[in-house]
Protein backbone atom coordinates (compact mmCIF):
# COMPACT_ATOMS: atom_id res chain seq x y z
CA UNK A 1 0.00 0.00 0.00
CA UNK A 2 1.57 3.23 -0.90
CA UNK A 3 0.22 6.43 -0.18
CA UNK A 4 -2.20 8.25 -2.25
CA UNK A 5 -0.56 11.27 -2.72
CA UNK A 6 1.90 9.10 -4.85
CA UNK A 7 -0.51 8.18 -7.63
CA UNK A 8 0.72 8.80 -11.18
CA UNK A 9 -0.80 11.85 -11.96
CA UNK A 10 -1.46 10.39 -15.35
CA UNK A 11 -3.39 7.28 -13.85
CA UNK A 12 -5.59 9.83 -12.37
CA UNK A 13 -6.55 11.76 -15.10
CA UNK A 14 -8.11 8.23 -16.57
CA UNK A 15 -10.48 8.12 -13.85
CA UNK A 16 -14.32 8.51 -15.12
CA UNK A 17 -15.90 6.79 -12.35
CA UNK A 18 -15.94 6.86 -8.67
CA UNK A 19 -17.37 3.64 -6.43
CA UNK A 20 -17.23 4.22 -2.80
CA UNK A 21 -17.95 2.53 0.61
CA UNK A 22 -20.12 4.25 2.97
CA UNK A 23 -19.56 3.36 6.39
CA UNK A 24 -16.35 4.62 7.67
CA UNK A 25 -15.09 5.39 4.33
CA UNK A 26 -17.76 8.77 3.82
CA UNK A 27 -18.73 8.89 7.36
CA UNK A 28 -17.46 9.78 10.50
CA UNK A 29 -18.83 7.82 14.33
CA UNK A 30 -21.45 6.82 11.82
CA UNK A 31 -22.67 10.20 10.59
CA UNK A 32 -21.82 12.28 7.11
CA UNK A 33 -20.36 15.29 7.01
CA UNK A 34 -20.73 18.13 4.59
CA UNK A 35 -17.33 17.36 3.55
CA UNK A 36 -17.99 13.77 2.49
CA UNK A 37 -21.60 14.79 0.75
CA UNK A 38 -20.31 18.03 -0.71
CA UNK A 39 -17.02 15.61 -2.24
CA UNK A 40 -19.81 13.40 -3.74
CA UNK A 41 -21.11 16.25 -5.32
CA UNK A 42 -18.57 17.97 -6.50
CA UNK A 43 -17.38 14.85 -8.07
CA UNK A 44 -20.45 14.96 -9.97
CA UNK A 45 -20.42 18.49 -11.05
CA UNK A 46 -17.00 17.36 -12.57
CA UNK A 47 -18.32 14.80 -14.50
CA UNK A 48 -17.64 11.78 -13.04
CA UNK A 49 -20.16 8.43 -12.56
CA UNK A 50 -20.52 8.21 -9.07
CA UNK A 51 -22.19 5.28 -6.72
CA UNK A 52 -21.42 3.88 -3.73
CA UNK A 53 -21.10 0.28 -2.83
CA UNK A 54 -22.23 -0.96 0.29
CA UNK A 55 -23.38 -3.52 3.22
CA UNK A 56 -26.28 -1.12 4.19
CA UNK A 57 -29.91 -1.98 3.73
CA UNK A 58 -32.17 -1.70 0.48
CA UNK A 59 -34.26 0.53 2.60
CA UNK A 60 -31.32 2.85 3.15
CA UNK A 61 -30.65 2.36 -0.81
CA UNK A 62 -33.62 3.59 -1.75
CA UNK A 63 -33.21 7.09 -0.52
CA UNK A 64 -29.28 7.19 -1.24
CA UNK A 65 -30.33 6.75 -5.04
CA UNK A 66 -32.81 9.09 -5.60
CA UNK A 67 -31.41 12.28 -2.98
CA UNK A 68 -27.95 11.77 -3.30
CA UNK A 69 -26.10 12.85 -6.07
CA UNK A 70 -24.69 9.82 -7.31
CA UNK A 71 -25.52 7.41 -10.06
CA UNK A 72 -26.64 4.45 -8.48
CA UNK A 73 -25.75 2.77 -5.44
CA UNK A 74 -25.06 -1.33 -4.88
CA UNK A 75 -26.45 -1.97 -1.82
CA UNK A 76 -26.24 -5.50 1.05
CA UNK A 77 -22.98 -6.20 -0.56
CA UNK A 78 -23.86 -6.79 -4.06
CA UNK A 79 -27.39 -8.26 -3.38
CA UNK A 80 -28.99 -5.55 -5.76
CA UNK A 81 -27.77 -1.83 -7.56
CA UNK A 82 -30.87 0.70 -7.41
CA UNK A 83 -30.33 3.55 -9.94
CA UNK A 84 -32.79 6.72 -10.04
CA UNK A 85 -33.14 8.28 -13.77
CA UNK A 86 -34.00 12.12 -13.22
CA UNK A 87 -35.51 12.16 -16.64
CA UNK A 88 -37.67 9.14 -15.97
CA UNK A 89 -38.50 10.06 -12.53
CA UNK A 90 -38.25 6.41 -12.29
CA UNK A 91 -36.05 4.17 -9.70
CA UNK A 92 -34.60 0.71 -11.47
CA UNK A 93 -34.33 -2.06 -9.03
CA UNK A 94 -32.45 -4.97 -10.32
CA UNK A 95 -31.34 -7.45 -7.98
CA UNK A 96 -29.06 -10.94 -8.07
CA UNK A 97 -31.72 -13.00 -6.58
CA UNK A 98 -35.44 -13.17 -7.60
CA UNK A 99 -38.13 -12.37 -4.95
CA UNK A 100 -39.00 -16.15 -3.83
CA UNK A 101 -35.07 -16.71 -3.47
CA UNK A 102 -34.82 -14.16 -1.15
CA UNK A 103 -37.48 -15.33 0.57
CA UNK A 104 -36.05 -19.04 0.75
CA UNK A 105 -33.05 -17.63 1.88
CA UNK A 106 -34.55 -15.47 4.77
CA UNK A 107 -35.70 -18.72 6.03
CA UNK A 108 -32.47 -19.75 6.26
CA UNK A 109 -30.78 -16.84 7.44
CA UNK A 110 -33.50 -17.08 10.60
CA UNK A 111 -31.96 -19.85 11.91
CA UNK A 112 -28.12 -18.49 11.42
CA UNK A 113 -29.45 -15.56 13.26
CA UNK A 114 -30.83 -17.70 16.54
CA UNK A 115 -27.49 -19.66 16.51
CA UNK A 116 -25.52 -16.39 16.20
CA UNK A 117 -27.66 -15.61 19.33
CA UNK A 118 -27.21 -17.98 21.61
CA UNK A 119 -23.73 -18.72 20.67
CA UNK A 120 -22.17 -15.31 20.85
CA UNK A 121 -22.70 -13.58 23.98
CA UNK A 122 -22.95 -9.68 23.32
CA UNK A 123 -23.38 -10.35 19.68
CA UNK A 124 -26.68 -8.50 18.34
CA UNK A 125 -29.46 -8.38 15.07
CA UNK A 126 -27.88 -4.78 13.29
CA UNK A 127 -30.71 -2.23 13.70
CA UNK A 128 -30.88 -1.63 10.43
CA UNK A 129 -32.16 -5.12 9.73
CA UNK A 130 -35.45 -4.33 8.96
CA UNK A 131 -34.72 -2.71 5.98
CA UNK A 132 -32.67 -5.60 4.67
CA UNK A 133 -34.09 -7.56 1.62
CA UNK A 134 -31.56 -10.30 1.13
CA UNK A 135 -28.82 -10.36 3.90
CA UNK A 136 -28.74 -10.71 8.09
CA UNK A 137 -26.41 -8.10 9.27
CA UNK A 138 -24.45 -8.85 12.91
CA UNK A 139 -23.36 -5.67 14.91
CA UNK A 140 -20.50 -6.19 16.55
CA UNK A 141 -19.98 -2.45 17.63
CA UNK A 142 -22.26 -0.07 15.87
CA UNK A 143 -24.85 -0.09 18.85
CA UNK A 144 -23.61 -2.67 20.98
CA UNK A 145 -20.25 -2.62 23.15
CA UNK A 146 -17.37 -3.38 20.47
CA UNK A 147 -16.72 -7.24 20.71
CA UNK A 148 -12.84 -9.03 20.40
CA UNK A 149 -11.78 -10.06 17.40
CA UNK A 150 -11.49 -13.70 18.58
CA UNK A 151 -15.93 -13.45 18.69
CA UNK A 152 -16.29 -11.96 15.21
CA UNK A 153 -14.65 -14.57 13.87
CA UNK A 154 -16.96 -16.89 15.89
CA UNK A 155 -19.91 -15.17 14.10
CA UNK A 156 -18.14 -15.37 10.56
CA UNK A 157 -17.73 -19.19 11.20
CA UNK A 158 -21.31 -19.85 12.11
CA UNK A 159 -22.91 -18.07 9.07
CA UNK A 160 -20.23 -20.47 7.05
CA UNK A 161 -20.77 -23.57 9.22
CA UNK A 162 -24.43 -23.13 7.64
CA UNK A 163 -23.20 -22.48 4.12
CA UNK A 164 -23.71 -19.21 3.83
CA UNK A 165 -21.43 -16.13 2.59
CA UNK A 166 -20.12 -13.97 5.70
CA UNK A 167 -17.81 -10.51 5.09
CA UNK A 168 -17.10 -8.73 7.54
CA UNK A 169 -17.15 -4.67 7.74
CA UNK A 170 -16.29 -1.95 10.18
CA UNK A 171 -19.29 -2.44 11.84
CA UNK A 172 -20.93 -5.63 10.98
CA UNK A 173 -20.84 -9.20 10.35
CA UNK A 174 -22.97 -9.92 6.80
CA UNK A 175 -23.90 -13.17 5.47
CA UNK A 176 -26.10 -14.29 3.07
CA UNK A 177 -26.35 -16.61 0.06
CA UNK A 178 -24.68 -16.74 -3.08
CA UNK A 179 -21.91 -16.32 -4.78
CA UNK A 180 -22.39 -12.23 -5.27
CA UNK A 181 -20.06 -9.70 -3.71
CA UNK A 182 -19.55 -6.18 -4.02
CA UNK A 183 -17.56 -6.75 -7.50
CA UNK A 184 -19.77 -9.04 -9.23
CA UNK A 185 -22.56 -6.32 -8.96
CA UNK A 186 -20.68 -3.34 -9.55
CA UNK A 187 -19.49 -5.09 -12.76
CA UNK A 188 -22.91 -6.05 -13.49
CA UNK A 189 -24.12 -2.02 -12.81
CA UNK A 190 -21.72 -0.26 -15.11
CA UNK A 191 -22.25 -1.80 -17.81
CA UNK A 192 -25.94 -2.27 -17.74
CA UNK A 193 -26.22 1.42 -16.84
CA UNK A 194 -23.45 2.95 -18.74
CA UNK A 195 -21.95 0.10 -20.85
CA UNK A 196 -18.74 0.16 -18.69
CA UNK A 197 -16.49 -3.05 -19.11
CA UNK A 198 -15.06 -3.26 -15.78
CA UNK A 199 -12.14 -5.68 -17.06
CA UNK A 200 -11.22 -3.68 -19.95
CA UNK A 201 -11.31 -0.53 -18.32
CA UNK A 202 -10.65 -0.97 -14.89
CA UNK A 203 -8.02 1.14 -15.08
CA UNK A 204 -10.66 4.08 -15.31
CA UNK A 205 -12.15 3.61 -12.40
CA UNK A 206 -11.31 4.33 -8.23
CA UNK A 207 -12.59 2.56 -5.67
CA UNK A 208 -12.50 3.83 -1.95
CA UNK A 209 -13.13 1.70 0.96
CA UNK A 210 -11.88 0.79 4.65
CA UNK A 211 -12.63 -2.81 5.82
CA UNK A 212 -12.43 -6.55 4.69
CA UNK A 213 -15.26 -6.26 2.97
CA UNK A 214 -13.95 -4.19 0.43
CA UNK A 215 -11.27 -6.55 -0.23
CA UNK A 216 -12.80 -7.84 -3.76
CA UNK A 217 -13.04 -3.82 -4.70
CA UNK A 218 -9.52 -3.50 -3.64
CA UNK A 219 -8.02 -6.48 -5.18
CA UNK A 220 -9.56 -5.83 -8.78
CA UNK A 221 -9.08 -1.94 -9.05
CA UNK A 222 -5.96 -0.99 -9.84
CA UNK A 223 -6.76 2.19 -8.57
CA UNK A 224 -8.31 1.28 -5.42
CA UNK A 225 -8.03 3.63 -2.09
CA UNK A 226 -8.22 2.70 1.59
CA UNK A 227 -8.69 6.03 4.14
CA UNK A 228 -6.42 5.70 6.64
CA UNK A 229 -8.30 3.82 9.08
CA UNK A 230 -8.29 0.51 6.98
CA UNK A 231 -4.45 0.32 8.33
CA UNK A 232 -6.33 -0.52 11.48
CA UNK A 233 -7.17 -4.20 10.30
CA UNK A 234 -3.39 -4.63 9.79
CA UNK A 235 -3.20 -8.14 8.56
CA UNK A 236 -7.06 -9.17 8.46
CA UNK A 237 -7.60 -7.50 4.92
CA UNK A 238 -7.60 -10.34 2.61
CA UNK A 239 -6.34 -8.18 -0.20
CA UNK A 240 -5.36 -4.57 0.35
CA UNK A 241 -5.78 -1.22 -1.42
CA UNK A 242 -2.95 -0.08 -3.95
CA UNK A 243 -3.00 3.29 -2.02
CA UNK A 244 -3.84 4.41 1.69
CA UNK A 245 -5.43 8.36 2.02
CA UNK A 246 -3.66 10.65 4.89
CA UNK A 247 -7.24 11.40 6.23
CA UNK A 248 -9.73 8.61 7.57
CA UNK A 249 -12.99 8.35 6.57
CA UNK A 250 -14.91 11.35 5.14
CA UNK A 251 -11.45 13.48 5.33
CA UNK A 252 -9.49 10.63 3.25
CA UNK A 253 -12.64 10.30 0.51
CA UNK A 254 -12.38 14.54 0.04
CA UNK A 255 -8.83 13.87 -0.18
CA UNK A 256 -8.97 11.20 -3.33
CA UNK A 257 -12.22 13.22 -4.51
CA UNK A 258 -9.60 16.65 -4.58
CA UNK A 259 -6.80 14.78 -6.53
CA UNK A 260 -9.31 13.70 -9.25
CA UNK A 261 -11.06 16.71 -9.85
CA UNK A 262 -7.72 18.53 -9.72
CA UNK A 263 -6.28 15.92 -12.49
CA UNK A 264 -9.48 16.53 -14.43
CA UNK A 265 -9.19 19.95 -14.25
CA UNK A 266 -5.32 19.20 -15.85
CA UNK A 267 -6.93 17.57 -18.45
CA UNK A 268 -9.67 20.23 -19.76
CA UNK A 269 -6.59 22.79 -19.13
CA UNK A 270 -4.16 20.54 -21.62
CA UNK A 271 -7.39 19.91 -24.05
CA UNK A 272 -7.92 23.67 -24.26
């Protein structure tokens, strides 16, 4: 991981599209700041396609696509992508899963969530839960007393020892089933929205995250960014970012969101 401010100026100027994390990555003790909404938007205003990626709930989605100003946002870790068309007034909904899978798999997920339970002391149902369509998120510390290490990797094991998918974030445990992630629905976003080859043109595109869960982001994206605070999972990230912000959170997103408007700006300057 090298530090952001050491990305090739002309890698930057490349970028078209922005995907970013939410949770520690825009906000800060779980709230966003102007800085982080006013980056979004000024990314925007610049030109860029711009969507977060994230573990939060459908219900959450569903607002963050048609108030932010973004493009889209893939939401419960690649379980769906929601984008709002202002032209349309009209909010597309396509998901990985049809509606009676989903509903098969909450079954299933029920009974991960009573073993989680009983077998993790402290452990609770996220309270964002009932806005969830396809996933059962774990807090670990977002409203409950931060737990050790040693029991989030208790809760990881039972979602697996039931066959689901568990990643964990800065603030949750999320498991679910299927072989979707993050990537596999951001792929499937860009280029149904905007004809966007991720593996040809990866190269035009920054991710910014903070936690394991991001790992599939950060291992694909050649230009992928961690804020600072993803040096806090040391060794537990089971593939890194290329580049590390100086600011965490919403301080190291305005920091990446600066550099590419100011290597845009570069460009239209050269062009002209």
């Amino acid at each position: 991981m090298r530090p952001l401010s050491q990305s090739p100026v002309e890698d930057r100027r490349k970028i078209s599209v922005v995907l970013t994390d939410i949770d520690d990555t825009l906000t800060e003790h779980g709230r966003l700041p102007a800085k982080a909404y006013s980056a979004l938007e000024r990314l925007k205003q610049a030109g860029f396609i711009v969507a977060p990626v994230t573990g939060r709930p459908a219900g959450w989605c569903d607002l963050i696509a048609r108030q932010w100003p973004v493009d889209g946002v893939v939401g419960e870790n690649g379980a769906f992508f929601f984008r709002y068309e202002d032209e349309k007034r009209r909010l597309t909904r396509h998901y990985a899963k049809s509606a009676d899978e989903r509903r098969r798999d909450a079954e299933r997920l029920a009974s991960i969530r009573e073993a989680v339970l009983a077998e993790v002391p402290g452990a609770a149902v996220a309270a964002d839960q009932a806005y969830r369509e396809a996933d059962l998120a774990i807090d670990f510390c977002e409203d409950v007393p931060p737990l050790a290490k040693a029991d989030v990797q208790r809760i990881v094991g039972i979602f697996e020892r039931f066959g689901a998918t568990a990643k964990i974030s800065s603030i949750h445990v999320n498991g679910w089933f299927g072989g979707y992630d993050k990537l596999s629905t951001s792929r499937l976003f860009l280029k149904t929205c905007f004809g966007i080859d991720i593996d040809r043109d990866s190269h035009r595109i920054a991710f910014a995250g903070d936690s394991p869960n991001d790992s599939p982001m950060f291992g694909f994206f050649p230009n992928s960014v961690g804020v600072a605070n993803v040096l806090d999972f040391g060794d537990d990230l089971p593939a890194p970012p290329a580049y590390v912000a100086k600011g965490r959170g919403a301080d190291g997103f305005a920091e990446l969101a600066d550099m590419l408007i100011a290597a845009k700006g570069q460009e239209w300057t050269t062009a002209g």
